[in-house]
PDB file of N, CA and C in Angstrom:
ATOM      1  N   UNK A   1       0.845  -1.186   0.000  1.00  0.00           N
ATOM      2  CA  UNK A   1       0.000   0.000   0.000  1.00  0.00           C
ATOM      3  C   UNK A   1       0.884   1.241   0.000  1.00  0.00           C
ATOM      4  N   UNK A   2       0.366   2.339  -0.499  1.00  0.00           N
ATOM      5  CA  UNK A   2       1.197   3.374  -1.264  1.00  0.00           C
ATOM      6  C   UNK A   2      -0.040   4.286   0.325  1.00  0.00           C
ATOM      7  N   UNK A   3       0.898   4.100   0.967  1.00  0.00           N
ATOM      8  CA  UNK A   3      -0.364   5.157   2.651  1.00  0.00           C
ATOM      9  C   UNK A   3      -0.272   6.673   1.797  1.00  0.00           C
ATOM     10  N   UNK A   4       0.898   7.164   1.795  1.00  0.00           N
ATOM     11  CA  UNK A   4       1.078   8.717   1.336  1.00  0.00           C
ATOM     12  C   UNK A   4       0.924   9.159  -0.266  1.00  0.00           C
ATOM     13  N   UNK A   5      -0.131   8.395  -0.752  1.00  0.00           N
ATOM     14  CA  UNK A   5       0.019   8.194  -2.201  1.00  0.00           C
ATOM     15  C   UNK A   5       1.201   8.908  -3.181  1.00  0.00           C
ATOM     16  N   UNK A   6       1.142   9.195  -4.391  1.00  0.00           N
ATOM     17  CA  UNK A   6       1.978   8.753  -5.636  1.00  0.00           C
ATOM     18  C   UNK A   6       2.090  10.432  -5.428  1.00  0.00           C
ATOM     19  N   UNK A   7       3.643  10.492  -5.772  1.00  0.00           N
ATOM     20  CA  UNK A   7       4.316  12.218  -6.251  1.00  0.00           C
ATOM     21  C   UNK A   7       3.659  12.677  -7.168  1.00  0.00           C
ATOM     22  N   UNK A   8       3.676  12.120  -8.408  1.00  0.00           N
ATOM     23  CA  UNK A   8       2.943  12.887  -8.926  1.00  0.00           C
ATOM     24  C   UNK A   8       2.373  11.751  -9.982  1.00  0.00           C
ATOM     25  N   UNK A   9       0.968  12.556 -10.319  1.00  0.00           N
ATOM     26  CA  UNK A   9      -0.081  11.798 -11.191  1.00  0.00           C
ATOM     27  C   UNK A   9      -0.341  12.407 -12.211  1.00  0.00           C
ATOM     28  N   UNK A  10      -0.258  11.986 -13.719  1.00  0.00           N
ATOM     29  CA  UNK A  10      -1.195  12.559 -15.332  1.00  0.00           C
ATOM     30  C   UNK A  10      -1.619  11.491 -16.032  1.00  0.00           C
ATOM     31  N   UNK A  11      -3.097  12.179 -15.985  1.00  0.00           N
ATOM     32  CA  UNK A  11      -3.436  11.426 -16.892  1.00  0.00           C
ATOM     33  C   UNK A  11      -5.017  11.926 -17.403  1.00  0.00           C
ATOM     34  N   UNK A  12      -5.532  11.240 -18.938  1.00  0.00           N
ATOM     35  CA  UNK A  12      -6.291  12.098 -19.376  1.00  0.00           C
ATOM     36  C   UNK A  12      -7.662  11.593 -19.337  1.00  0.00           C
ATOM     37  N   UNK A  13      -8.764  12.094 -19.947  1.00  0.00           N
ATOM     38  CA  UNK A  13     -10.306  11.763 -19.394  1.00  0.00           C
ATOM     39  C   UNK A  13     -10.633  10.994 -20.916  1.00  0.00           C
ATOM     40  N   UNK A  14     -11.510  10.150 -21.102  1.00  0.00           N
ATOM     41  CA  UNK A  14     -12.196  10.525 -21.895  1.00  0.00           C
ATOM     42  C   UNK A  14     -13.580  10.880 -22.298  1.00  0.00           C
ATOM     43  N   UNK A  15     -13.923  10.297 -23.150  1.00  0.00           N
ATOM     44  CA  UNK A  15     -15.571  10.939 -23.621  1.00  0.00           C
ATOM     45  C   UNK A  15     -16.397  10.854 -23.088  1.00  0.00           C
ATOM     46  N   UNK A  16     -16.328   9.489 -22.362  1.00  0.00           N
ATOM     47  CA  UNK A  16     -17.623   9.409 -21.198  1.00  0.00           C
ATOM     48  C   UNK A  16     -16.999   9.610 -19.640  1.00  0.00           C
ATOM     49  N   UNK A  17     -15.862  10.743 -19.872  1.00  0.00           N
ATOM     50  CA  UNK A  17     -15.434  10.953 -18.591  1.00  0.00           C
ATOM     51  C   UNK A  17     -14.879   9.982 -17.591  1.00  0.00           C
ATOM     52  N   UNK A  18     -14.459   8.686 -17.826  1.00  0.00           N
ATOM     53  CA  UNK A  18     -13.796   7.572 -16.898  1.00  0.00           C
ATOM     54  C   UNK A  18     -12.036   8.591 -17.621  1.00  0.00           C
ATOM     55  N   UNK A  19     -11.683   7.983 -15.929  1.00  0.00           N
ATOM     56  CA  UNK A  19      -9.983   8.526 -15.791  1.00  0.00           C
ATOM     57  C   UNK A  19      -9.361   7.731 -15.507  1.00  0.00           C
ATOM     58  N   UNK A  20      -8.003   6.699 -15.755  1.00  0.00           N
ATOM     59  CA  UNK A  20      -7.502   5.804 -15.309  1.00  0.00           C
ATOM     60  C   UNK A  20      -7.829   4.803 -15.714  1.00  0.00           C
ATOM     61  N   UNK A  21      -8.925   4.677 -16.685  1.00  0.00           N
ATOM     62  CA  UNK A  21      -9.575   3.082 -16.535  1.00  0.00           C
ATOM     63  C   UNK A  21     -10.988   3.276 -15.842  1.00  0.00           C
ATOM     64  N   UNK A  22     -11.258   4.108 -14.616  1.00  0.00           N
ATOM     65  CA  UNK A  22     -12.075   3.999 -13.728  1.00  0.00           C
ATOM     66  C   UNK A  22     -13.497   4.684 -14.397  1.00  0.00           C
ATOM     67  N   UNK A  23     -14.259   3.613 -14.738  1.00  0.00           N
ATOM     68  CA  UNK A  23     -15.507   3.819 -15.739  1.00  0.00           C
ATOM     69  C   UNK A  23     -16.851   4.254 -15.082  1.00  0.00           C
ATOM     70  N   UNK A  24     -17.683   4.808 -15.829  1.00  0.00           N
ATOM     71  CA  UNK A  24     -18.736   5.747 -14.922  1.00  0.00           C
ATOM     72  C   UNK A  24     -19.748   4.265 -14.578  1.00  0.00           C
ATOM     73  N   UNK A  25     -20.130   4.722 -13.490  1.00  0.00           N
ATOM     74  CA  UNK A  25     -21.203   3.513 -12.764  1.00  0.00           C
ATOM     75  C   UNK A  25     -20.733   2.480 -12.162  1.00  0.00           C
ATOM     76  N   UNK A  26     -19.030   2.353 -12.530  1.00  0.00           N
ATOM     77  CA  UNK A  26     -18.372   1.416 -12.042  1.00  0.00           C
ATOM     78  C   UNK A  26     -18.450   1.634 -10.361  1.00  0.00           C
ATOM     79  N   UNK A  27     -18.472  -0.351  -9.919  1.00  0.00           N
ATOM     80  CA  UNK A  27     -18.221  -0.403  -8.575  1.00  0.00           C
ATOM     81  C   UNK A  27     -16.689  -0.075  -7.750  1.00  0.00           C
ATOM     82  N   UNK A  28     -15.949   0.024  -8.902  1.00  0.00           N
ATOM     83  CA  UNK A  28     -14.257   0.186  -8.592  1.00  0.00           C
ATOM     84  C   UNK A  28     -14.233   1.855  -8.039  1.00  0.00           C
ATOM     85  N   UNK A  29     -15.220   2.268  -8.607  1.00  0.00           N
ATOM     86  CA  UNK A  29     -15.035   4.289  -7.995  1.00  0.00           C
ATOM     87  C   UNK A  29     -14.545   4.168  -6.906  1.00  0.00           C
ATOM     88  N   UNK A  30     -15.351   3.032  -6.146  1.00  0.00           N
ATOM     89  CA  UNK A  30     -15.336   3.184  -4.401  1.00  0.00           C
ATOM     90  C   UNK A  30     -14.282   2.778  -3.716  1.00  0.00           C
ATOM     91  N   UNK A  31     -13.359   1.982  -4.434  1.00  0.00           N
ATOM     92  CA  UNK A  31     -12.473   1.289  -3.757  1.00  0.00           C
ATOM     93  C   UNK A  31     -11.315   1.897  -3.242  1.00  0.00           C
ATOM     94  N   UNK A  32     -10.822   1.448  -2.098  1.00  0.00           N
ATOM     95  CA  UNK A  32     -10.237   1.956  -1.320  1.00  0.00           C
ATOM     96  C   UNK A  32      -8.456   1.109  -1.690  1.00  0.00           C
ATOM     97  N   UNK A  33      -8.627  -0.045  -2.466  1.00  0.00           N
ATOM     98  CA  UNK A  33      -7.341  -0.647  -2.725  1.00  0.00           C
ATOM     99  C   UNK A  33      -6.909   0.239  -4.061  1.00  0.00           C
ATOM    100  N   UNK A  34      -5.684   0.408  -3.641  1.00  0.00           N
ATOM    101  CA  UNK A  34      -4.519   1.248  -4.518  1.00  0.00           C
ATOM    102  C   UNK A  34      -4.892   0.845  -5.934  1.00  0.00           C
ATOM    103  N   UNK A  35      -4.366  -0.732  -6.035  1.00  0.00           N
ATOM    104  CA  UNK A  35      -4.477  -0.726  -8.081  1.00  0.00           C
ATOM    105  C   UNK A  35      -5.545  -1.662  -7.899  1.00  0.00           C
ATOM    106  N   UNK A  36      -5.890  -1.592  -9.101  1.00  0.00           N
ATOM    107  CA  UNK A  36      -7.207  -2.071  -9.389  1.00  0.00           C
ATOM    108  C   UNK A  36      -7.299  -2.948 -10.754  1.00  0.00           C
ATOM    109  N   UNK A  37      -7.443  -4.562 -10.980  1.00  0.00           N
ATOM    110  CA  UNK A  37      -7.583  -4.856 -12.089  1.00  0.00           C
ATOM    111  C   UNK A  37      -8.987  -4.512 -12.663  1.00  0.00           C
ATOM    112  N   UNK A  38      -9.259  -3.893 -13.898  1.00  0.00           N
ATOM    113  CA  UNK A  38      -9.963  -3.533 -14.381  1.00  0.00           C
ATOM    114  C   UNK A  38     -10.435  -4.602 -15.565  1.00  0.00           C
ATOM    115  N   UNK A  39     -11.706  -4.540 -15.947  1.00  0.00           N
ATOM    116  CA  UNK A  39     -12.558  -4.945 -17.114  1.00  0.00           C
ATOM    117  C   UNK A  39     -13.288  -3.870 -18.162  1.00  0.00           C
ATOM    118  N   UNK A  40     -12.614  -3.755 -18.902  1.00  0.00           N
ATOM    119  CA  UNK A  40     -12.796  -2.549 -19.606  1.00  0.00           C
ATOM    120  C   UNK A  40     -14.200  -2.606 -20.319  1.00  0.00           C
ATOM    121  N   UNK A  41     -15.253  -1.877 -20.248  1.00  0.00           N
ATOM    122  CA  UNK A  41     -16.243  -1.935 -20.960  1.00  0.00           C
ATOM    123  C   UNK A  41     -16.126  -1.396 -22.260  1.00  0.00           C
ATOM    124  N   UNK A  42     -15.109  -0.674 -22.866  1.00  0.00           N
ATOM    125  CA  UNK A  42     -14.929  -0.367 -24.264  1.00  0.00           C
ATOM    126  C   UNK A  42     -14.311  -1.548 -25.239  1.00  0.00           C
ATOM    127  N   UNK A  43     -14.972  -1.823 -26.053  1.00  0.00           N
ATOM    128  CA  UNK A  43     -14.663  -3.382 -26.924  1.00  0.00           C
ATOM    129  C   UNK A  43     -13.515  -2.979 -28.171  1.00  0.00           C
ATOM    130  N   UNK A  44     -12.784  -1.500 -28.028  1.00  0.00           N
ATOM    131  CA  UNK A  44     -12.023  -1.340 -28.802  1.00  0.00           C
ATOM    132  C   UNK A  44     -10.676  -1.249 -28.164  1.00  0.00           C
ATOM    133  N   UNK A  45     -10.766  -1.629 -26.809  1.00  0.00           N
ATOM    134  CA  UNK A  45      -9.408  -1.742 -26.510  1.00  0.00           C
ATOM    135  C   UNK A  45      -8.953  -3.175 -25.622  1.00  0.00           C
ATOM    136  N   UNK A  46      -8.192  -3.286 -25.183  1.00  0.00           N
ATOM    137  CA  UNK A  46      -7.558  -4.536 -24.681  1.00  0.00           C
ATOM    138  C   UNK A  46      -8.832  -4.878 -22.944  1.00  0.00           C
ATOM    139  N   UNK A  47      -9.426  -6.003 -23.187  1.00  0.00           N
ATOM    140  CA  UNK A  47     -10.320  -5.728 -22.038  1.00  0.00           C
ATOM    141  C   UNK A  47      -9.745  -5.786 -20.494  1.00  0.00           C
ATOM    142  N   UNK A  48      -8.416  -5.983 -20.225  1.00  0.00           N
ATOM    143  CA  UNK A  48      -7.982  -6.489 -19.005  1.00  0.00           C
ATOM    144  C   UNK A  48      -6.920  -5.034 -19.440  1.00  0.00           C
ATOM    145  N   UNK A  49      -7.024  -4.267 -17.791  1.00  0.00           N
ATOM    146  CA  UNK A  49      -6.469  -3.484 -17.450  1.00  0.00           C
ATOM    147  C   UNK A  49      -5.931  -2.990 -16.009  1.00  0.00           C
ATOM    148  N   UNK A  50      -4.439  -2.781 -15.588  1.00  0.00           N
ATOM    149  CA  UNK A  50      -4.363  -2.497 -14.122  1.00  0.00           C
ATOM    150  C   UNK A  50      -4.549  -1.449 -13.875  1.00  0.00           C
ATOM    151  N   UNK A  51      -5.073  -0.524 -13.185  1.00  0.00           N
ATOM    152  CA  UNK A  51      -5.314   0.893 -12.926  1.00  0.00           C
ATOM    153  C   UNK A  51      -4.703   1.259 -11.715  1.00  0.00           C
ATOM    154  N   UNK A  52      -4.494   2.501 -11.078  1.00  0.00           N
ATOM    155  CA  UNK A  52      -4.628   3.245  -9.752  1.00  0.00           C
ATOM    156  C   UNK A  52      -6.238   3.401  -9.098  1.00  0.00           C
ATOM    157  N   UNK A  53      -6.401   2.923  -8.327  1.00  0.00           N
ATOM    158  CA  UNK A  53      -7.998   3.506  -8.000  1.00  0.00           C
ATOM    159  C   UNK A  53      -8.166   5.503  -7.544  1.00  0.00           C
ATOM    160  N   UNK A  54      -9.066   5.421  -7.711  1.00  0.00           N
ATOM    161  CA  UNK A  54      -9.554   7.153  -7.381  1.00  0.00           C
ATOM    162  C   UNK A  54      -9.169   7.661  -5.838  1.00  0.00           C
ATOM    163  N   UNK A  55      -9.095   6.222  -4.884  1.00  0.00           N
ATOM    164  CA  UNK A  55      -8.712   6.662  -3.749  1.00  0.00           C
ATOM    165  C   UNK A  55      -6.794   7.222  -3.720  1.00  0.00           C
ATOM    166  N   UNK A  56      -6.010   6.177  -4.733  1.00  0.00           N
ATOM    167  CA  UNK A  56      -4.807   6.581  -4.559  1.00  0.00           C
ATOM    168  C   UNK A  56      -4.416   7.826  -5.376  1.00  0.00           C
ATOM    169  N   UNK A  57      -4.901   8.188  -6.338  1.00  0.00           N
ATOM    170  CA  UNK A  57      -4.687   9.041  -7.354  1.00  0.00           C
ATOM    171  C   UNK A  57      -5.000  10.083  -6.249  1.00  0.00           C
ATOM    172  N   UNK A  58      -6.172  10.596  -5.920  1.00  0.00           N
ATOM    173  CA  UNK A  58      -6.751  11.149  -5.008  1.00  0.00           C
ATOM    174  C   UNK A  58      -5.740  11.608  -3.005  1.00  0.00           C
ATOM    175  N   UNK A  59      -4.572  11.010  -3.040  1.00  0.00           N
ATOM    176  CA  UNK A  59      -4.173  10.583  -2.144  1.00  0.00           C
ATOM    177  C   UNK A  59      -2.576  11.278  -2.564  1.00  0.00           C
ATOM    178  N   UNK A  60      -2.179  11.491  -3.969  1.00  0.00           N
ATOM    179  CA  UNK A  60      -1.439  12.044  -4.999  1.00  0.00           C
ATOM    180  C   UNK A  60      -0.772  13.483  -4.531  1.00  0.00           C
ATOM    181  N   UNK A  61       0.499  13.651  -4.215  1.00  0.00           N
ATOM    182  CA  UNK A  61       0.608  15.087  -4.396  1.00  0.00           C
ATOM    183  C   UNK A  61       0.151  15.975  -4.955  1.00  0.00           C
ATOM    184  N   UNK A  62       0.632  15.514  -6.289  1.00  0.00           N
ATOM    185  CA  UNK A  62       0.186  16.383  -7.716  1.00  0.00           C
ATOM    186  C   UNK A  62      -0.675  15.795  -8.300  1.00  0.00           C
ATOM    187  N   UNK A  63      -1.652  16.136  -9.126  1.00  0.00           N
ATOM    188  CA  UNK A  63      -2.373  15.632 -10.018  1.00  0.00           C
ATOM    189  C   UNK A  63      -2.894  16.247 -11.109  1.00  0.00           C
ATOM    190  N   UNK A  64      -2.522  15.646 -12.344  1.00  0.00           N
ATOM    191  CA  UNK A  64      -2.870  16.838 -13.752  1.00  0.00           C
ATOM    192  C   UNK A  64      -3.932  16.055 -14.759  1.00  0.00           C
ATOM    193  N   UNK A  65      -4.529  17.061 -15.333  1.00  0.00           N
ATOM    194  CA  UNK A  65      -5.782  15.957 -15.988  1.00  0.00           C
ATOM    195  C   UNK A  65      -5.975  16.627 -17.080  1.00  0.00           C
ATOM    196  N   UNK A  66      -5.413  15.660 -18.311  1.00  0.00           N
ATOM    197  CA  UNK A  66      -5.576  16.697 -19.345  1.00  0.00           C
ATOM    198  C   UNK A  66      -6.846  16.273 -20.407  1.00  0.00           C
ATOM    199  N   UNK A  67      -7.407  17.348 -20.699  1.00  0.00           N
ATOM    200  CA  UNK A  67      -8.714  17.351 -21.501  1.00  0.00           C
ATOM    201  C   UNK A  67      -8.386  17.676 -23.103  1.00  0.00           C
ATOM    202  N   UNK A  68      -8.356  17.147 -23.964  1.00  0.00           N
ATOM    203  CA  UNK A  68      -8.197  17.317 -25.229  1.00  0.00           C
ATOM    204  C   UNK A  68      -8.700  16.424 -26.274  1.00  0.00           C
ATOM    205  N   UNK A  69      -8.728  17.185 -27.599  1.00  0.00           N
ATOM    206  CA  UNK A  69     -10.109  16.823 -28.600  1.00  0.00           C
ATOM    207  C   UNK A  69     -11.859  16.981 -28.250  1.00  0.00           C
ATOM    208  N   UNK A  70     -11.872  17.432 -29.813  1.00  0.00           N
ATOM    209  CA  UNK A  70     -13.357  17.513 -29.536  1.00  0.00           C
ATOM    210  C   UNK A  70     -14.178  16.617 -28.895  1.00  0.00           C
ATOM    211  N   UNK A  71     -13.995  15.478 -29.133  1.00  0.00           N
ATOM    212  CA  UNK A  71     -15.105  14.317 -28.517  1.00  0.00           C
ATOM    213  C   UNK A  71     -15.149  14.639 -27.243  1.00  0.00           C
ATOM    214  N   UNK A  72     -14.265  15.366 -26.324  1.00  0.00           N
ATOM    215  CA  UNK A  72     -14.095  15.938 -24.896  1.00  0.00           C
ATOM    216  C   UNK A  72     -15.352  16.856 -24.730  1.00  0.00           C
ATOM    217  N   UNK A  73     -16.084  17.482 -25.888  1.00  0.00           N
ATOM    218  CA  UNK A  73     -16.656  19.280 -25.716  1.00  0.00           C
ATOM    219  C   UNK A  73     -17.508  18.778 -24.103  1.00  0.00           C
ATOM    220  N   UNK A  74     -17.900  17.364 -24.799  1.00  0.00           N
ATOM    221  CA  UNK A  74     -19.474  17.402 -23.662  1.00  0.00           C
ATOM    222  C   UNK A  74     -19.149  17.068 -22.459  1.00  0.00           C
ATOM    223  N   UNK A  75     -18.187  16.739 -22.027  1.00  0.00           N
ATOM    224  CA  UNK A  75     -17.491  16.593 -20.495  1.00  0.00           C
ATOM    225  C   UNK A  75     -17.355  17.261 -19.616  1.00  0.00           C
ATOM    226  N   UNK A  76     -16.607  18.489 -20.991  1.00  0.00           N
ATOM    227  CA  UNK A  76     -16.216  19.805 -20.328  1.00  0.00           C
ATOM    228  C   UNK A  76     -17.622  20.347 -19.874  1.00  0.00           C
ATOM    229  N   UNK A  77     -18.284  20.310 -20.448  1.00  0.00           N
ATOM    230  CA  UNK A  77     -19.936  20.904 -20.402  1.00  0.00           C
ATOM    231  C   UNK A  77     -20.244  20.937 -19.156  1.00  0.00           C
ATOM    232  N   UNK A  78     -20.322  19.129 -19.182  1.00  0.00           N
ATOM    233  CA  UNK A  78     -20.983  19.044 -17.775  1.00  0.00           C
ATOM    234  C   UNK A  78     -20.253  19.315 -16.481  1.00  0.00           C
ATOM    235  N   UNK A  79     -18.836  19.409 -16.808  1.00  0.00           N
ATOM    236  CA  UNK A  79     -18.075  19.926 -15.803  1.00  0.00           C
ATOM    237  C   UNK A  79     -18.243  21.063 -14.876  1.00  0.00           C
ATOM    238  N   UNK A  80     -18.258  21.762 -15.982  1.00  0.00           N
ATOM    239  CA  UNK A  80     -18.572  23.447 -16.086  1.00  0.00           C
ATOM    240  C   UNK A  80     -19.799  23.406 -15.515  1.00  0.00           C
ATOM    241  N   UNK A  81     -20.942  22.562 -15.485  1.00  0.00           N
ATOM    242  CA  UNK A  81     -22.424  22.673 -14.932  1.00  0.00           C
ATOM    243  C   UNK A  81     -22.232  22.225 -13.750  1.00  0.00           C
ATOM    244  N   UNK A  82     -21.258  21.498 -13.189  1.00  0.00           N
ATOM    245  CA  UNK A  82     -20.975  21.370 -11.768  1.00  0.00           C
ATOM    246  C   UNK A  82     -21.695  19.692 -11.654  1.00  0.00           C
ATOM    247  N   UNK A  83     -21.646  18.856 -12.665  1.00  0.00           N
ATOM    248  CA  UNK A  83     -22.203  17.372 -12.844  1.00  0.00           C
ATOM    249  C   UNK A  83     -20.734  16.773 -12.115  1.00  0.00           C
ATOM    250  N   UNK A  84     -21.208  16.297 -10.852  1.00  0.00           N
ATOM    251  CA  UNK A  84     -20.073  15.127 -10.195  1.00  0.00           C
ATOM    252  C   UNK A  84     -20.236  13.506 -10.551  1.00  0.00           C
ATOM    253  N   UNK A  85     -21.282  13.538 -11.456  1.00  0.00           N
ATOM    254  CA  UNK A  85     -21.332  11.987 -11.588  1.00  0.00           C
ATOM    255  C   UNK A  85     -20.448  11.024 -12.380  1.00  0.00           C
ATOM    256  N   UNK A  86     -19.303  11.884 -13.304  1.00  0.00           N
ATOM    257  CA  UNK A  86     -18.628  11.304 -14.060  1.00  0.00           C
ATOM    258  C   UNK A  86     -17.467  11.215 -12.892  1.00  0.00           C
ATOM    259  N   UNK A  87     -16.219  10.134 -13.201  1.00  0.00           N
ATOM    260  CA  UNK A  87     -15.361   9.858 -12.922  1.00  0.00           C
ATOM    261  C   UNK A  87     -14.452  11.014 -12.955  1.00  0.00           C
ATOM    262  N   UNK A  88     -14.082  11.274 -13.524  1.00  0.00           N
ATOM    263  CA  UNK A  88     -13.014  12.804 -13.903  1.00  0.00           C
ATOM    264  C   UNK A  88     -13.647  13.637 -12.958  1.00  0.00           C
ATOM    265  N   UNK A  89     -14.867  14.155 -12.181  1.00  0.00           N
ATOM    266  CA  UNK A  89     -15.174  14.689 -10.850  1.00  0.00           C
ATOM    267  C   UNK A  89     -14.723  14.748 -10.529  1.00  0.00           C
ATOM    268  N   UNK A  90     -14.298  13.481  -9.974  1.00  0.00           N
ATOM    269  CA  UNK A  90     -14.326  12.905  -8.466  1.00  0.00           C
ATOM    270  C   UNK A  90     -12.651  13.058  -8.221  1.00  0.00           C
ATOM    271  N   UNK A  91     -11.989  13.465  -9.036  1.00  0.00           N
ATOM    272  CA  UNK A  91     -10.634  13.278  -9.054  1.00  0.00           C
ATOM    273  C   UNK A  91      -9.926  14.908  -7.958  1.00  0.00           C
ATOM    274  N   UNK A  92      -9.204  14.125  -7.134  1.00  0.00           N
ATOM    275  CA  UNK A  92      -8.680  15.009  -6.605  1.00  0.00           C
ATOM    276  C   UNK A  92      -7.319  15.259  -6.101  1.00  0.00           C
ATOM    277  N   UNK A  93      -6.716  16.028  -5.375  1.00  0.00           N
ATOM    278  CA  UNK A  93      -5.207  15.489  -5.125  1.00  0.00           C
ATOM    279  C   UNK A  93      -4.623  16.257  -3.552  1.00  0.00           C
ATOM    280  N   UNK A  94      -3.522  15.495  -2.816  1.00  0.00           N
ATOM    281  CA  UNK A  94      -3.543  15.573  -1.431  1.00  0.00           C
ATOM    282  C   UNK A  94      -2.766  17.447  -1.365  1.00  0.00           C
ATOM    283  N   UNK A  95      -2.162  18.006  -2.825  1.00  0.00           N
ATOM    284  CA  UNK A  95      -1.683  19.482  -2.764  1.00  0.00           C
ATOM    285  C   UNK A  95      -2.236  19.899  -3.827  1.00  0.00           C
ATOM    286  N   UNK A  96      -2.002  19.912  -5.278  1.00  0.00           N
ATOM    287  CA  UNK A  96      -2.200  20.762  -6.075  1.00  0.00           C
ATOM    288  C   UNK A  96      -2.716  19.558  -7.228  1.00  0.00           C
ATOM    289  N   UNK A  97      -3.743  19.944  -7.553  1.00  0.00           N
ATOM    290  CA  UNK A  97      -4.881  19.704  -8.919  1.00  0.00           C
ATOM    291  C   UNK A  97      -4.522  20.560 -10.431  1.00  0.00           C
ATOM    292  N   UNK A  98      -3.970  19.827 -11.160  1.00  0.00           N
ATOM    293  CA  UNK A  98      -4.174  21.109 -12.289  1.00  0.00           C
ATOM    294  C   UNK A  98      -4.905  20.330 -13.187  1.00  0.00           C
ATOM    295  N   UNK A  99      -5.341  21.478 -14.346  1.00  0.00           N
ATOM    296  CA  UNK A  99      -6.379  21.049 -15.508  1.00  0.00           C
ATOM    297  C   UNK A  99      -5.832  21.367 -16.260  1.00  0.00           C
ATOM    298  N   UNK A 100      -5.424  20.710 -17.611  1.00  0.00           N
ATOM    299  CA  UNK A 100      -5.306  21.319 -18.709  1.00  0.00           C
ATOM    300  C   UNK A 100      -6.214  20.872 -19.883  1.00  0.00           C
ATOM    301  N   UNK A 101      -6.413  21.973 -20.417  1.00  0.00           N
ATOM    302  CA  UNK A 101      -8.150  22.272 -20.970  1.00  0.00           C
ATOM    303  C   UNK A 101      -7.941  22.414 -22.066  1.00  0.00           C
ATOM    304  N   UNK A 102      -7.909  21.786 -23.641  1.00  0.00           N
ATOM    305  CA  UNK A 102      -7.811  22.595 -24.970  1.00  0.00           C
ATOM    306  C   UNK A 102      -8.904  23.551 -24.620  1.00  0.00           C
ATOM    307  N   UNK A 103      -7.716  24.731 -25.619  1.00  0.00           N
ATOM    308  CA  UNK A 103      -8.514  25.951 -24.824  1.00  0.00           C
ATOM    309  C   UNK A 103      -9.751  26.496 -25.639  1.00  0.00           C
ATOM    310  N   UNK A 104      -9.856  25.676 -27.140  1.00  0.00           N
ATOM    311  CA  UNK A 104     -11.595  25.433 -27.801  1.00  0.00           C
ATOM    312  C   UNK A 104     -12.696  24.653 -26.893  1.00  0.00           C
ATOM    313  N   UNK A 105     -12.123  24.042 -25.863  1.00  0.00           N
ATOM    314  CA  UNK A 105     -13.404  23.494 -25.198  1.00  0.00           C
ATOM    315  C   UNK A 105     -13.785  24.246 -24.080  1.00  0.00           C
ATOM    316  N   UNK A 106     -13.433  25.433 -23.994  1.00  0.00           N
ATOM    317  CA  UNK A 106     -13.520  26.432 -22.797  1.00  0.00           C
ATOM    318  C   UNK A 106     -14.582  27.100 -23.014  1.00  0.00           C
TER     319      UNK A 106
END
């Protein structure tokens, strides 16, 4: 177990807003164990995946989350509307959070 989580963390969102692997509705959001084997519900990529869970990322000094391409616009949307239900929410970090935003989806 990683107690003081990870120096530093990047990594990016995608379209339906899962970060890490960590997919919306998924029971893994909650978990409190560091990595996480994952089952990927997207059938275009490799279905077995190890992840960080949201608790260690979350647990992270640093943490950067980068948002880019259009297929992103509607994420940002709901971001901006203050919607916590996607994964990319929920993401947080134990000092400093940054975003980086293509700056057309602003």
């Amino acid at each position: 177990e990683l107690s003081s989580g990870i120096n530093a963390e990047y990594g990016g969102v995608g379209s339906d807003g899962h970060v890490a692997s960590l997919f919306p509705h998924s029971t893994t959001l909650k978990s409190t164990v560091d990595f996480l084997h994952i089952h990927s519900p997207d059938p275009s990529v490799s279905p077995h995946r190890l992840t960080a869970s949201l608790d260690l990322i979350s647990r992270s000094r640093r943490v950067a989350v980068v948002v880019v391409g259009e297929g992103k616009r509607t994420v940002v949307d709901r971001l901006r509307q203050g919607d916590l239900e996607m994964p990319v929410a929920k993401v947080d970090a134990a000092e400093k959070l940054i975003w980086y935003v293509q700056k057309d989806l602003l």
